[in-house]
Protein backbone atom coordinates (compact mmCIF):
# COMPACT_ATOMS: atom_id res chain seq x y z
CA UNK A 1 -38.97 -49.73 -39.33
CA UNK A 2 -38.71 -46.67 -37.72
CA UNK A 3 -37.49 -43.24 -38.88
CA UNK A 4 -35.22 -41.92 -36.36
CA UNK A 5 -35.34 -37.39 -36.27
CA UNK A 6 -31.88 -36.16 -37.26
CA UNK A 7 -29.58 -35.33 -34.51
CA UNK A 8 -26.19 -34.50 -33.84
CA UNK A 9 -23.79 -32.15 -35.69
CA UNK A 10 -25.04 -32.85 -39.16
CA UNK A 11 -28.54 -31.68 -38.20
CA UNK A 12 -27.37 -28.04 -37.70
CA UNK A 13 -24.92 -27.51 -40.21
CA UNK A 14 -22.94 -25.80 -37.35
CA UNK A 15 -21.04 -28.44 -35.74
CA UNK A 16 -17.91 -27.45 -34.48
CA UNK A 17 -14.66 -27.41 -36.54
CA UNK A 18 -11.16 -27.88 -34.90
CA UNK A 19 -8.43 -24.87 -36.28
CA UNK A 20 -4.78 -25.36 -35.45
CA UNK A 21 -3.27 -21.70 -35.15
CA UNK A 22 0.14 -21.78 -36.21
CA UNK A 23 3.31 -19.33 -35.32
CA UNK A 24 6.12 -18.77 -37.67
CA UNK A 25 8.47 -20.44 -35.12
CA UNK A 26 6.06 -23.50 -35.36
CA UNK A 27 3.84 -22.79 -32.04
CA UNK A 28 0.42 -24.41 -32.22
CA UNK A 29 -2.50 -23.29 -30.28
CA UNK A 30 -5.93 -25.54 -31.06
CA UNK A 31 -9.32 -24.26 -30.77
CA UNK A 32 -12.78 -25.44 -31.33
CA UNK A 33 -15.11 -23.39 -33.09
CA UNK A 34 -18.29 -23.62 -34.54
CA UNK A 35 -18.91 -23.35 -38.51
CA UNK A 36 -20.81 -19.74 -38.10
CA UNK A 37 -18.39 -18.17 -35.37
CA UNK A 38 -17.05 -15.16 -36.54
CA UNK A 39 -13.25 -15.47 -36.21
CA UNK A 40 -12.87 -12.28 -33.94
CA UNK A 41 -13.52 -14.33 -31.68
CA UNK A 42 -10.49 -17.35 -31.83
CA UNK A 43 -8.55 -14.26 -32.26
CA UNK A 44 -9.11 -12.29 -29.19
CA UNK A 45 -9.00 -15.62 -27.67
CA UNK A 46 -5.16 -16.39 -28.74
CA UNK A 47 -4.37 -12.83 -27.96
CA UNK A 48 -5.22 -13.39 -24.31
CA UNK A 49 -4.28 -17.16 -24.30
CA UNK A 50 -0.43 -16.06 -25.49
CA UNK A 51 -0.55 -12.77 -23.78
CA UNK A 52 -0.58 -10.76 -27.15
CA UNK A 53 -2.41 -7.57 -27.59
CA UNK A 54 -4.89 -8.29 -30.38
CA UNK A 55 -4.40 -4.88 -32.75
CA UNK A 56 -0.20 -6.48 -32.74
CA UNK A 57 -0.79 -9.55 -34.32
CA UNK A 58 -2.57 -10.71 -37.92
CA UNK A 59 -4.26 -13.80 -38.73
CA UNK A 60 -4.21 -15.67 -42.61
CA UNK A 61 -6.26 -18.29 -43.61
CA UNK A 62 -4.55 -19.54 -47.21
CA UNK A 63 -2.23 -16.09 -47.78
CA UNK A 64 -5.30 -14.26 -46.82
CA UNK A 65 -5.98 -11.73 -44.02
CA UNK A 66 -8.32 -12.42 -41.95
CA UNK A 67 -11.15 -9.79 -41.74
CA UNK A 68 -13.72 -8.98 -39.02
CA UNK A 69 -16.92 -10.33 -40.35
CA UNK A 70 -15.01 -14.04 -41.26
CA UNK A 71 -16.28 -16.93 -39.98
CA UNK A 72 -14.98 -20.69 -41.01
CA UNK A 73 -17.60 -21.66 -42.72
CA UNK A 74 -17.51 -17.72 -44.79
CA UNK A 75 -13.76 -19.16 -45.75
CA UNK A 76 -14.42 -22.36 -46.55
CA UNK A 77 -12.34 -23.86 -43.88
CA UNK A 78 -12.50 -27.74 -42.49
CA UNK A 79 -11.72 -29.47 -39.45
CA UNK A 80 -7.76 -29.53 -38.54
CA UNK A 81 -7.32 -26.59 -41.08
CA UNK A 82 -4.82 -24.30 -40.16
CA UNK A 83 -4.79 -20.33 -39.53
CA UNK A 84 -1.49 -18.71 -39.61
CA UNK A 85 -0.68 -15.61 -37.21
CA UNK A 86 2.14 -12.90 -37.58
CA UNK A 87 3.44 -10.17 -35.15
CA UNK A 88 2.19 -7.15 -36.99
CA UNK A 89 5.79 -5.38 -37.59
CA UNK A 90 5.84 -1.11 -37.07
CA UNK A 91 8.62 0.31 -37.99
CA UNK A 92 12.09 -0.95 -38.62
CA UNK A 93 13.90 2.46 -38.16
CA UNK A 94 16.66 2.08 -34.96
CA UNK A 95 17.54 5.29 -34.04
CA UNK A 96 21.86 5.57 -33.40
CA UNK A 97 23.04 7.42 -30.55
């Protein structure tokens, strides 16, 4: 019998997860991503992909923001999980002529 060397995904412990970014009007954008990505980087990659600039827009995993130094595997996160984004709102004061 032999003993075949581990190989594949399982071996690393970083095999790439699938995330499902979601709008609030229901949009979904998919990415692939490995386990020990930080998430800066799906997020500058939506912000090009949907022509968003990146410091207008927030990203939640669970109700949570999102910080810098995340990564899925930091949050716990599993394939087909989803991240939420929101237009960051500024303001809300309309000025009357």
């Amino acid at each position: 019998m032999s003993q075949e060397p581990a190989t594949g995904p399982a071996a690393t412990g970083n095999e790439p997860i699938n995330i499902k970014v979601v709008t609030s009007q229901g949009d979904e954008v998919y990415f692939k991503i490995k386990r020990n990505t930080k998430l800066t980087k799906l997020r500058s990659a939506y912000a090009t992909k949907v022509g968003k600039d990146l410091n207008s827009i927030r990203f939640l995993y669970d109700g949570n923001r999102i910080t810098e130094e995340d990564t899925p595997d930091s949050l716990g996160m599993d394939n087909d999980d989803s991240i939420d984004v929101m237009v960051e709102q500024v303001g809300g004061h309309r000025r009357r002529p």
